[in-house]
N, C-alpha and C. Protein backbone atom coordinates (compact mmCIF):
# COMPACT_ATOMS: atom_id res chain seq x y z
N UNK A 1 186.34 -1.77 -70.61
CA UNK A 1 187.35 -1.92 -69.58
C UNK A 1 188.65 -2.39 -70.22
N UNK A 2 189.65 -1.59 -69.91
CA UNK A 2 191.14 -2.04 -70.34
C UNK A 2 192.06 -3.04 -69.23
N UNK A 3 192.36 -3.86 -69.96
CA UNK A 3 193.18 -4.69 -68.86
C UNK A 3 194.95 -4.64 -69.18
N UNK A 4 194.80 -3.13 -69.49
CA UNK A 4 196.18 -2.68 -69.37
C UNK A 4 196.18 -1.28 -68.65
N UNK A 5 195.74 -1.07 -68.12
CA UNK A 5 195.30 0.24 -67.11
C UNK A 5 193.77 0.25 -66.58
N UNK A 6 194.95 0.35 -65.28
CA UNK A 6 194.08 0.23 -63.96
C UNK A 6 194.55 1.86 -62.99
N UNK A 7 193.81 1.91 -61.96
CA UNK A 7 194.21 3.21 -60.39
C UNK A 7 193.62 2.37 -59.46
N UNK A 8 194.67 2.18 -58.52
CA UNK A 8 194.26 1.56 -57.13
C UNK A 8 194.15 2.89 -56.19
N UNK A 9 193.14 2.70 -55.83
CA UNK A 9 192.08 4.58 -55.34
C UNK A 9 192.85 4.30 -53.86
N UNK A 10 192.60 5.50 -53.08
CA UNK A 10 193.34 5.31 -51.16
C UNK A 10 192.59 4.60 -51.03
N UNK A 11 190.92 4.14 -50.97
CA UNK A 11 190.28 3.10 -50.29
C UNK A 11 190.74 1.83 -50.70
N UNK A 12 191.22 1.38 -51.78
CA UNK A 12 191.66 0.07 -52.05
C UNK A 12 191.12 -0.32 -53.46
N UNK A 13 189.85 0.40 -53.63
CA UNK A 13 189.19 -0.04 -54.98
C UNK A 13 190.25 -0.27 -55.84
N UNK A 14 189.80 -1.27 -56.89
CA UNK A 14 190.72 -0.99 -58.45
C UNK A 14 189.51 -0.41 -59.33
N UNK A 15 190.36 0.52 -59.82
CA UNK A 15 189.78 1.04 -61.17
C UNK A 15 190.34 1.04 -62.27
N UNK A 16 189.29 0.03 -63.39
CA UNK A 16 189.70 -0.16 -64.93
C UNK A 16 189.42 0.71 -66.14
N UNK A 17 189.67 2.09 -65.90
CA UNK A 17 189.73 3.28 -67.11
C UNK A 17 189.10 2.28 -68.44
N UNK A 18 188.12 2.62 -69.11
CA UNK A 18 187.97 2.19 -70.69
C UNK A 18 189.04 2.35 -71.22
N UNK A 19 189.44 3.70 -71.25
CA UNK A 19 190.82 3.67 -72.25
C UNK A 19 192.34 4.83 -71.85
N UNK A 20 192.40 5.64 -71.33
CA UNK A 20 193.34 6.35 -70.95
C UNK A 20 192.94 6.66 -69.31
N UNK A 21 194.35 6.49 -67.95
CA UNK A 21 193.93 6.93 -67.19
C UNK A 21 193.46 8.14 -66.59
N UNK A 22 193.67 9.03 -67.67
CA UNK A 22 193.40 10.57 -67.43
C UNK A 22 191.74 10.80 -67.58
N UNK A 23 191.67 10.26 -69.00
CA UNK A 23 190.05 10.00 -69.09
C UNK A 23 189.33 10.08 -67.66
N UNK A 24 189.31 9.06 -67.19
CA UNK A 24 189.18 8.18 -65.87
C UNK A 24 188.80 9.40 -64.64
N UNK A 25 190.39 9.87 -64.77
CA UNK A 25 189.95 10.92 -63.64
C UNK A 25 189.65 12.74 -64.04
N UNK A 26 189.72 12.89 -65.57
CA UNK A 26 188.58 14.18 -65.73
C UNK A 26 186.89 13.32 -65.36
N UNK A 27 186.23 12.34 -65.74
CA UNK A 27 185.30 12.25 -65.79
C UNK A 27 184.35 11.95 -64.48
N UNK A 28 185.70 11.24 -63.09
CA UNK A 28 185.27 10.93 -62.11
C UNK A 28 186.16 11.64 -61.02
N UNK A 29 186.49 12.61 -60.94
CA UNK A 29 187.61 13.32 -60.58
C UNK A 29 187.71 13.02 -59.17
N UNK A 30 186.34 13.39 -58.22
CA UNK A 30 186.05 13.33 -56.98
C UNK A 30 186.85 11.66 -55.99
N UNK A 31 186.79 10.88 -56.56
CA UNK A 31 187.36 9.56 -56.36
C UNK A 31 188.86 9.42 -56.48
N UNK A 32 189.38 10.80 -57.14
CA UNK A 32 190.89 11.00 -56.69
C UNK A 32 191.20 11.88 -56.33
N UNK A 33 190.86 12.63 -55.49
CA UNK A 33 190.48 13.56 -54.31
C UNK A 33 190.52 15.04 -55.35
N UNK A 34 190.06 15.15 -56.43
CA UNK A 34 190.24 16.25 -57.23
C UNK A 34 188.65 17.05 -57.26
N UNK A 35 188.43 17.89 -58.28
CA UNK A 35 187.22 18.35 -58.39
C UNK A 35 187.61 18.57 -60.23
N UNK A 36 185.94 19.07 -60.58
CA UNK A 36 185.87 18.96 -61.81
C UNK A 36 186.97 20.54 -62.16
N UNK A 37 187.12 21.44 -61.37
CA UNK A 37 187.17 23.00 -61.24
C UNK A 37 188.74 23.01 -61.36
N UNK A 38 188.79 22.36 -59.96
CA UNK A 38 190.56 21.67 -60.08
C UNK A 38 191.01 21.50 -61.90
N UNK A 39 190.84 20.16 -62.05
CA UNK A 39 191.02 19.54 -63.39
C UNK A 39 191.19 21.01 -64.48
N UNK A 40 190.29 21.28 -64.65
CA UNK A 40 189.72 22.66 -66.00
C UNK A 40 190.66 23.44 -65.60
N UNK A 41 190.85 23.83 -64.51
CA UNK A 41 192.02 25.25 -63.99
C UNK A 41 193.52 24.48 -64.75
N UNK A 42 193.72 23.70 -63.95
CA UNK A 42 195.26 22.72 -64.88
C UNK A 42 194.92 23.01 -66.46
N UNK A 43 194.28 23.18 -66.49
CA UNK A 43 193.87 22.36 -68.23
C UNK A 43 194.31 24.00 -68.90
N UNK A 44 193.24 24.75 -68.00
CA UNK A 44 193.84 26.23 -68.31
C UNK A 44 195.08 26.73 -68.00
N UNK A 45 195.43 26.32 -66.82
CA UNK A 45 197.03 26.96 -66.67
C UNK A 45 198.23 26.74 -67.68
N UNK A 46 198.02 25.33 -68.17
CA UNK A 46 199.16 25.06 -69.68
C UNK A 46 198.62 25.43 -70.83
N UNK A 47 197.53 25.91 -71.17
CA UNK A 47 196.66 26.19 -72.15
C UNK A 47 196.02 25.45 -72.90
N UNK A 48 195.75 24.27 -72.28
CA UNK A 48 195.29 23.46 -73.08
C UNK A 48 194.29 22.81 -73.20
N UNK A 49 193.15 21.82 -73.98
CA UNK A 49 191.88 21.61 -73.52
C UNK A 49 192.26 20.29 -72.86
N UNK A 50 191.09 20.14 -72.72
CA UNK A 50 190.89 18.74 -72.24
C UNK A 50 191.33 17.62 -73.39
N UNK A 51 191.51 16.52 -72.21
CA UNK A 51 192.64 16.12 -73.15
C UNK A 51 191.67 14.76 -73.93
N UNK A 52 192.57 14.56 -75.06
CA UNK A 52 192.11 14.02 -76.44
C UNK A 52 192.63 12.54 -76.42
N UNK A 53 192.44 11.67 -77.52
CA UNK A 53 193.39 10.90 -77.59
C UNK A 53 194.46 10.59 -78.23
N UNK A 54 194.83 12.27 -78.90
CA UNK A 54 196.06 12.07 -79.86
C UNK A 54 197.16 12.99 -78.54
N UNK A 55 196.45 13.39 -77.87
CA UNK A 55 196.97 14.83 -77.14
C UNK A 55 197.31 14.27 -76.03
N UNK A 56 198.74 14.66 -75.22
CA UNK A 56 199.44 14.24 -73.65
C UNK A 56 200.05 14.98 -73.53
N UNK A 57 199.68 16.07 -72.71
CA UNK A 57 200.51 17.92 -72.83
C UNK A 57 200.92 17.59 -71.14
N UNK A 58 201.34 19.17 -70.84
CA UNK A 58 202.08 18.88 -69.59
C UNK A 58 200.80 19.38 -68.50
N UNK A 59 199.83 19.63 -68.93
CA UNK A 59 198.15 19.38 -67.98
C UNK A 59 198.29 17.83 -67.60
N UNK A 60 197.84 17.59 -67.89
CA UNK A 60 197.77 15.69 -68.04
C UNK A 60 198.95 15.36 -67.09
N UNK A 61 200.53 15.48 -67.15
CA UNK A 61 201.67 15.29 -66.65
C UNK A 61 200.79 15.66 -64.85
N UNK A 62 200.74 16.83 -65.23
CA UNK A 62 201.09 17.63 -63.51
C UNK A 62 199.46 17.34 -63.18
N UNK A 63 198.60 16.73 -63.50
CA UNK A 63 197.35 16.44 -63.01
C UNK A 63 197.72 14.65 -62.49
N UNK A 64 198.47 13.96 -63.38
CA UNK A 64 198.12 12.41 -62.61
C UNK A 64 199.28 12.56 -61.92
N UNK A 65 200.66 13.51 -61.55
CA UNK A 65 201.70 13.86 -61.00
C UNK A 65 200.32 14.22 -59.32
N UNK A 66 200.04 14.83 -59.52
CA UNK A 66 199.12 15.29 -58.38
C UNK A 66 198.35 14.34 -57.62
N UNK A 67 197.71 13.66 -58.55
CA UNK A 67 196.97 12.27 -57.84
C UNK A 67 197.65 11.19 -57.54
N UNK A 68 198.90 10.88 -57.55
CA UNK A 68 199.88 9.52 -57.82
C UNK A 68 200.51 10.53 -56.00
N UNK A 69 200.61 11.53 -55.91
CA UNK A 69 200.98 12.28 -54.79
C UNK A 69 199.84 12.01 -53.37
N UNK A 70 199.00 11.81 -54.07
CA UNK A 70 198.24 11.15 -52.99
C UNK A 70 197.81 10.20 -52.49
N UNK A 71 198.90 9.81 -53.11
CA UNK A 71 199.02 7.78 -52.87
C UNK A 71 197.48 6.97 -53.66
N UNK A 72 197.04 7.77 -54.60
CA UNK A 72 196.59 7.12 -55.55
C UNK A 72 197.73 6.02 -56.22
N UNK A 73 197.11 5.01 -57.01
CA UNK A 73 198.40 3.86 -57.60
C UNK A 73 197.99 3.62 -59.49
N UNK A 74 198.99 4.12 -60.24
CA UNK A 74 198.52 3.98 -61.90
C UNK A 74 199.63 3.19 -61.96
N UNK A 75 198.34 2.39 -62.30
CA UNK A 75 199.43 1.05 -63.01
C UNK A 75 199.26 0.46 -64.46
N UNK A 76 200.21 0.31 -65.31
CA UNK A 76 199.80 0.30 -66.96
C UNK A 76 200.94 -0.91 -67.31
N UNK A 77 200.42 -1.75 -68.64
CA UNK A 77 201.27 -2.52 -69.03
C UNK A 77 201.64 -2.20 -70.06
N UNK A 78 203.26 -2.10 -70.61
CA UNK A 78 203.93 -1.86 -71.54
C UNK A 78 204.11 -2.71 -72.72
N UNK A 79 203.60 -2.58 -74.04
CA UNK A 79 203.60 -3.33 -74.61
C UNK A 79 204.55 -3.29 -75.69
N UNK A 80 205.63 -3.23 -75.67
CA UNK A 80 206.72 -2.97 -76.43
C UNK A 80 207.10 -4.16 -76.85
N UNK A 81 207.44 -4.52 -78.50
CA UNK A 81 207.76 -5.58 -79.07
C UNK A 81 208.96 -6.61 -77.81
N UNK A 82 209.95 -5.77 -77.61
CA UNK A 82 210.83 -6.83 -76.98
C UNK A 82 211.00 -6.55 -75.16
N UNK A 83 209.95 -5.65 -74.90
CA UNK A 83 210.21 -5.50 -73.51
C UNK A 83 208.87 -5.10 -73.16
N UNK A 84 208.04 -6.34 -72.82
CA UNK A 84 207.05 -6.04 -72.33
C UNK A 84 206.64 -6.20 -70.61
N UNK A 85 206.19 -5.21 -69.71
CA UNK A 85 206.24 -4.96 -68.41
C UNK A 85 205.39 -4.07 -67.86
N UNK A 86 204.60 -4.58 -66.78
CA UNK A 86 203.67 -3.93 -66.07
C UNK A 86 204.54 -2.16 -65.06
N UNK A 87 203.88 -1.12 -65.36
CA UNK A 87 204.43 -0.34 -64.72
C UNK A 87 203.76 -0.15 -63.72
N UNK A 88 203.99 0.41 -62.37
CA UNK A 88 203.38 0.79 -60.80
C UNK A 88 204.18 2.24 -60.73
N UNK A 89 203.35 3.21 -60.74
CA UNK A 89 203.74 3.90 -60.27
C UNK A 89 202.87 4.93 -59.18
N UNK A 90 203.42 4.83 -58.12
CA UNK A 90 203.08 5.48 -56.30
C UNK A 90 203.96 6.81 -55.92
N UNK A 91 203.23 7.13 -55.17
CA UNK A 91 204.18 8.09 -53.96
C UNK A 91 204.77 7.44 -52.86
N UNK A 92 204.16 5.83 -52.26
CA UNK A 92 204.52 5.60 -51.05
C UNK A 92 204.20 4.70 -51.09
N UNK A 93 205.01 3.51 -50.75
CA UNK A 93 205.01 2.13 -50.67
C UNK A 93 204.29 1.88 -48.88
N UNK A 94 203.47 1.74 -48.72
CA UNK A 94 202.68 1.79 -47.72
C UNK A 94 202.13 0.30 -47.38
N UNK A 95 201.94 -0.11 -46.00
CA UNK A 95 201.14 -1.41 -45.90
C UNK A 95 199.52 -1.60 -46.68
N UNK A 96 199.01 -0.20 -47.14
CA UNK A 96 197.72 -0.72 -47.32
C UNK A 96 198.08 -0.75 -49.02
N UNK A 97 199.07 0.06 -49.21
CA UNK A 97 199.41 0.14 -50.85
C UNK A 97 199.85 -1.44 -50.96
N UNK A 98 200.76 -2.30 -50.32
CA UNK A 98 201.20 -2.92 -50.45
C UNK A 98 200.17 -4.09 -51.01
N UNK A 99 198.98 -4.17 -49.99
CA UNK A 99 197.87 -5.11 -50.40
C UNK A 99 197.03 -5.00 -51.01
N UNK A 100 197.02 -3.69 -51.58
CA UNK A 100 196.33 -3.36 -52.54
C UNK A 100 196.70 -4.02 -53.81
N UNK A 101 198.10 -3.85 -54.12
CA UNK A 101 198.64 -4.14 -55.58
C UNK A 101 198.55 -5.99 -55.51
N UNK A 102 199.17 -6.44 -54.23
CA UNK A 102 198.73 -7.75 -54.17
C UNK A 102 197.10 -8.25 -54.64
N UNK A 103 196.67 -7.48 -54.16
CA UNK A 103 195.12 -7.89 -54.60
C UNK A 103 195.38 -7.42 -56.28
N UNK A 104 195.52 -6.81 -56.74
CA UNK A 104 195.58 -6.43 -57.75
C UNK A 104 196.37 -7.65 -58.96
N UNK A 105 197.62 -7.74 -58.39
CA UNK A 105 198.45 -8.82 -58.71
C UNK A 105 197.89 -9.92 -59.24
N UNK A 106 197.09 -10.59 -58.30
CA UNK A 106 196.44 -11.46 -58.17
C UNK A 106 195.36 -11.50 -59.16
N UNK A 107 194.80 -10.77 -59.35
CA UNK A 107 193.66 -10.70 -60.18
C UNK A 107 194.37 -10.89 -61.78
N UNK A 108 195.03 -10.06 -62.15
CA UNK A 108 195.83 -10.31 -62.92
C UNK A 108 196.64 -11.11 -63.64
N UNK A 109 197.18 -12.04 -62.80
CA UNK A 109 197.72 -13.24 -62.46
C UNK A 109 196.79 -14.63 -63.09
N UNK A 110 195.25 -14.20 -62.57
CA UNK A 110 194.02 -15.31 -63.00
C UNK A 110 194.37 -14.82 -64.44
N UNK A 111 193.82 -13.74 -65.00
CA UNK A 111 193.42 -13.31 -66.05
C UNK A 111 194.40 -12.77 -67.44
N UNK A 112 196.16 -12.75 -67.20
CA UNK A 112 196.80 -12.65 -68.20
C UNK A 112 197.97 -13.60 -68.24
N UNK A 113 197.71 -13.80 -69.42
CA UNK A 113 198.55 -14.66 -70.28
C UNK A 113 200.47 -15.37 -69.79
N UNK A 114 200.82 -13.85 -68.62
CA UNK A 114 201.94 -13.79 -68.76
C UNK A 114 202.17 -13.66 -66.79
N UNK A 115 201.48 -14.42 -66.01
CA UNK A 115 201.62 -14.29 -64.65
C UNK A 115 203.23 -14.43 -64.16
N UNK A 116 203.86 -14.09 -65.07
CA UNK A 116 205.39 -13.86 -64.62
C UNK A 116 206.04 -12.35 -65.17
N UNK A 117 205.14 -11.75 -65.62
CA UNK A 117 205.45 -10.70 -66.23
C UNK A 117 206.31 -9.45 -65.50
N UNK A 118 207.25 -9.15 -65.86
CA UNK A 118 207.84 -8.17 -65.19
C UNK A 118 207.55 -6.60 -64.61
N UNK A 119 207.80 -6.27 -63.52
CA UNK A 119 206.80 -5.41 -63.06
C UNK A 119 207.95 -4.11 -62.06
N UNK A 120 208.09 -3.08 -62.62
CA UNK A 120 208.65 -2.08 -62.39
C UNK A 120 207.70 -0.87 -61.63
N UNK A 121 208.03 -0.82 -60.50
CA UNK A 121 207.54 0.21 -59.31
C UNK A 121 208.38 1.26 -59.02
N UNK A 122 207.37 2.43 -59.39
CA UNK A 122 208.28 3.40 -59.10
C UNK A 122 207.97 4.33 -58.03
N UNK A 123 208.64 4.52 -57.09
CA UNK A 123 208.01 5.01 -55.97
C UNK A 123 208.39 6.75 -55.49
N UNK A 124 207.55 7.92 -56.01
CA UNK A 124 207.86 8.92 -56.24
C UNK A 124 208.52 9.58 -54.80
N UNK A 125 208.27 9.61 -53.99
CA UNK A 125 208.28 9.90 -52.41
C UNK A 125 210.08 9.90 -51.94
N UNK A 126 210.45 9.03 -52.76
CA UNK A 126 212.24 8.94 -52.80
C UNK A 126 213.21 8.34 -54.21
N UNK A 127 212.21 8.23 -55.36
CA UNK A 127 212.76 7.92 -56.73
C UNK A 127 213.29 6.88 -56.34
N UNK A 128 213.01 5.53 -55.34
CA UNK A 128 213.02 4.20 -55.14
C UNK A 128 212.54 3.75 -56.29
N UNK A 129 213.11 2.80 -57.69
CA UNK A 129 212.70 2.02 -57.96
C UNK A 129 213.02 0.19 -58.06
N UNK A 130 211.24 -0.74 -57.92
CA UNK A 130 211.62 -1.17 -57.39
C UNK A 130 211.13 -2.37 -58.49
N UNK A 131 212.33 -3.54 -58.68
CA UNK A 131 212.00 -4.47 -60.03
C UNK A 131 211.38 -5.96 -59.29
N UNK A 132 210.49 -6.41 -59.90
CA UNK A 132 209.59 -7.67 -59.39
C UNK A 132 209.27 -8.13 -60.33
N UNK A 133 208.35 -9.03 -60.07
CA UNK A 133 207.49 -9.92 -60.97
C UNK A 133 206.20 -9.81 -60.44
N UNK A 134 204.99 -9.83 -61.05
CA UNK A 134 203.50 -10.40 -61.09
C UNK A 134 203.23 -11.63 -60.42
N UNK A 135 203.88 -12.43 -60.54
CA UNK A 135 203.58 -14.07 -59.48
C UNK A 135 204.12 -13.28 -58.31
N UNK A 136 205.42 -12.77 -58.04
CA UNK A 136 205.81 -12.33 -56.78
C UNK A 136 204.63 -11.58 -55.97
N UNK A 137 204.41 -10.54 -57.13
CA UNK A 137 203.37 -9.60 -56.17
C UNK A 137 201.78 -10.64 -55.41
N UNK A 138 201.28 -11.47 -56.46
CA UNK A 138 200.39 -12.12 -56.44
C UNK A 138 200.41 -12.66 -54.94
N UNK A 139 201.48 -13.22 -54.60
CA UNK A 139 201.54 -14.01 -53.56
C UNK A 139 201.83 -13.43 -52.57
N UNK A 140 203.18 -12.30 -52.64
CA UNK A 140 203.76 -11.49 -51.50
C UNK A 140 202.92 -10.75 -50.45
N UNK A 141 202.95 -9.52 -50.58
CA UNK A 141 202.72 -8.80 -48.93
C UNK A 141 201.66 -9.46 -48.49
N UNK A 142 201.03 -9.47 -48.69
CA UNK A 142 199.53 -9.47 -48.66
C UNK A 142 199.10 -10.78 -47.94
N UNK A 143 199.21 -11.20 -46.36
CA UNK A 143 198.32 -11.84 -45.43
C UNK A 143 196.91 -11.55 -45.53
N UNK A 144 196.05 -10.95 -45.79
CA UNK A 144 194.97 -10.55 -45.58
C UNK A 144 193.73 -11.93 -46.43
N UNK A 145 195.12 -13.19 -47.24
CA UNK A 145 194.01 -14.22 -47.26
C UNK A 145 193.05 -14.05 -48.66
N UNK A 146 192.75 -15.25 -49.23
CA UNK A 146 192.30 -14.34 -50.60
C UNK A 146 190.55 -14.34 -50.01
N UNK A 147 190.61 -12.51 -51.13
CA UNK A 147 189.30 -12.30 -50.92
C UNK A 147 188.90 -11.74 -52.19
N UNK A 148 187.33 -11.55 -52.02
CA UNK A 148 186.46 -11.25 -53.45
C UNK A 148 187.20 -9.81 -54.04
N UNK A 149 188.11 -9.88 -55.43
CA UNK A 149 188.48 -8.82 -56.17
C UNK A 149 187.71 -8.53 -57.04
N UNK A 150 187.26 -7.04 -56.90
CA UNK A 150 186.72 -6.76 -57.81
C UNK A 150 186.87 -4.94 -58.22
N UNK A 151 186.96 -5.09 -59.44
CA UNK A 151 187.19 -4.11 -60.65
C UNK A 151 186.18 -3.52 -61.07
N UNK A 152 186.25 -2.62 -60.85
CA UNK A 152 185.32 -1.15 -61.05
C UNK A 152 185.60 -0.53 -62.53
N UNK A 153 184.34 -0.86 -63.17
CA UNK A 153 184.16 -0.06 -64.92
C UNK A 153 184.13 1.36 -64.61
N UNK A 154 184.64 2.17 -65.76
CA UNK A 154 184.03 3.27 -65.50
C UNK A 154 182.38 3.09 -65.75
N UNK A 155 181.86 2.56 -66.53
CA UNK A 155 180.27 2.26 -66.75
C UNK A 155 179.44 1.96 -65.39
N UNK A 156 179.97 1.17 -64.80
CA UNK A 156 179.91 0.95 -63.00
C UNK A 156 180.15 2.37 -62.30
N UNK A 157 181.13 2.87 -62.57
CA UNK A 157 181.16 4.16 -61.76
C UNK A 157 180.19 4.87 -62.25
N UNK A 158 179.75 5.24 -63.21
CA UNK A 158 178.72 6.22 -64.04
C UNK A 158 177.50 6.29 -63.67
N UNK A 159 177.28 4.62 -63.40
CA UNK A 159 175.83 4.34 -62.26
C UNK A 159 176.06 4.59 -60.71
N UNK A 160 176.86 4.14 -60.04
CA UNK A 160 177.18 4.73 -58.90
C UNK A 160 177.23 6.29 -58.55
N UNK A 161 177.78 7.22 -59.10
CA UNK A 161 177.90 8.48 -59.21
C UNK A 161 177.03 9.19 -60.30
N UNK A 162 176.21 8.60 -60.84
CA UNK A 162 175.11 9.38 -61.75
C UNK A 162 175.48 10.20 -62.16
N UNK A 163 176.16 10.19 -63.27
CA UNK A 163 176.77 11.23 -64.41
C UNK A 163 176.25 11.08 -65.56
């Protein structure tokens, strides 16, 4: 499990990709409203295989472009020597999106180093972007009161969905 990429699914789940979020959704596709058939056709239409970990072609682009369209939520932290920052990127800043990332926030918040960390949302639906912080999110939208967060392995998914 990477605790620099995560997908907050439409039901609310978080999901912690082992290692690339694309991985994530060739292997569990159905959970971001895709199919395995879907995926392979993209893969074929740019010509390219499935993707690697040296490899980020424009399959990959227009496949998490597709799922981020369905108000799926990829969120990754940037680890750049002098500008390091959590990215969000959505189609639609929505009330349930909203408490989602709060829950998310939050979890985050327990578990890294930097609960002030800067956090850039980009919201595809109108190229709104929107600049925060991690304590902000932690605390903000989200009335719903703290409750049990929990983070979904892909190893967890693998048993759930028997692959």
């Amino acid at each position: 499990m990477s605790l620099y990429c995560f997908w907050i699914l439409l039901d609310g789940r978080i999901i912690a990709p082992d290692s690339k979020h694309i991985i994530a959704v060739v292997n569990f596709p159905e959970i971001f409203g895709e199919t395995a058939k879907s995926i392979n056709a993209t893969f074929s239409e740019y010509g390219e295989q499935s993707p690697s970990s040296n490899h980020e072609g424009r399959a990959r682009e227009s496949i998490l472009l597709r799922i981020i369209q369905k108000n799926n939520v990829r969120i990754r932290k940037h680890q750049l020597k002098r500008n390091q920052h959590w990215s969000i990127q959505l189609y639609e800043l929505t009330q349930e999106r909203k408490q989602s990332i709060s829950k998310w926030a939050r979890y985050i918040s327990s578990s890294d180093s930097d609960a002030y960390a800067a956090v850039i949302m980009d919201q595809f639906k109108d190229g709104q972007k929107i600049y925060t912080s991690l304590d902000i999110l932690a605390g903000g939208w989200s009335d719903d009161g703290v409750e049990e967060i929990v983070i979904w392995t892909e190893s967890q998914l693998s048993e759930l969905y028997k692959k």
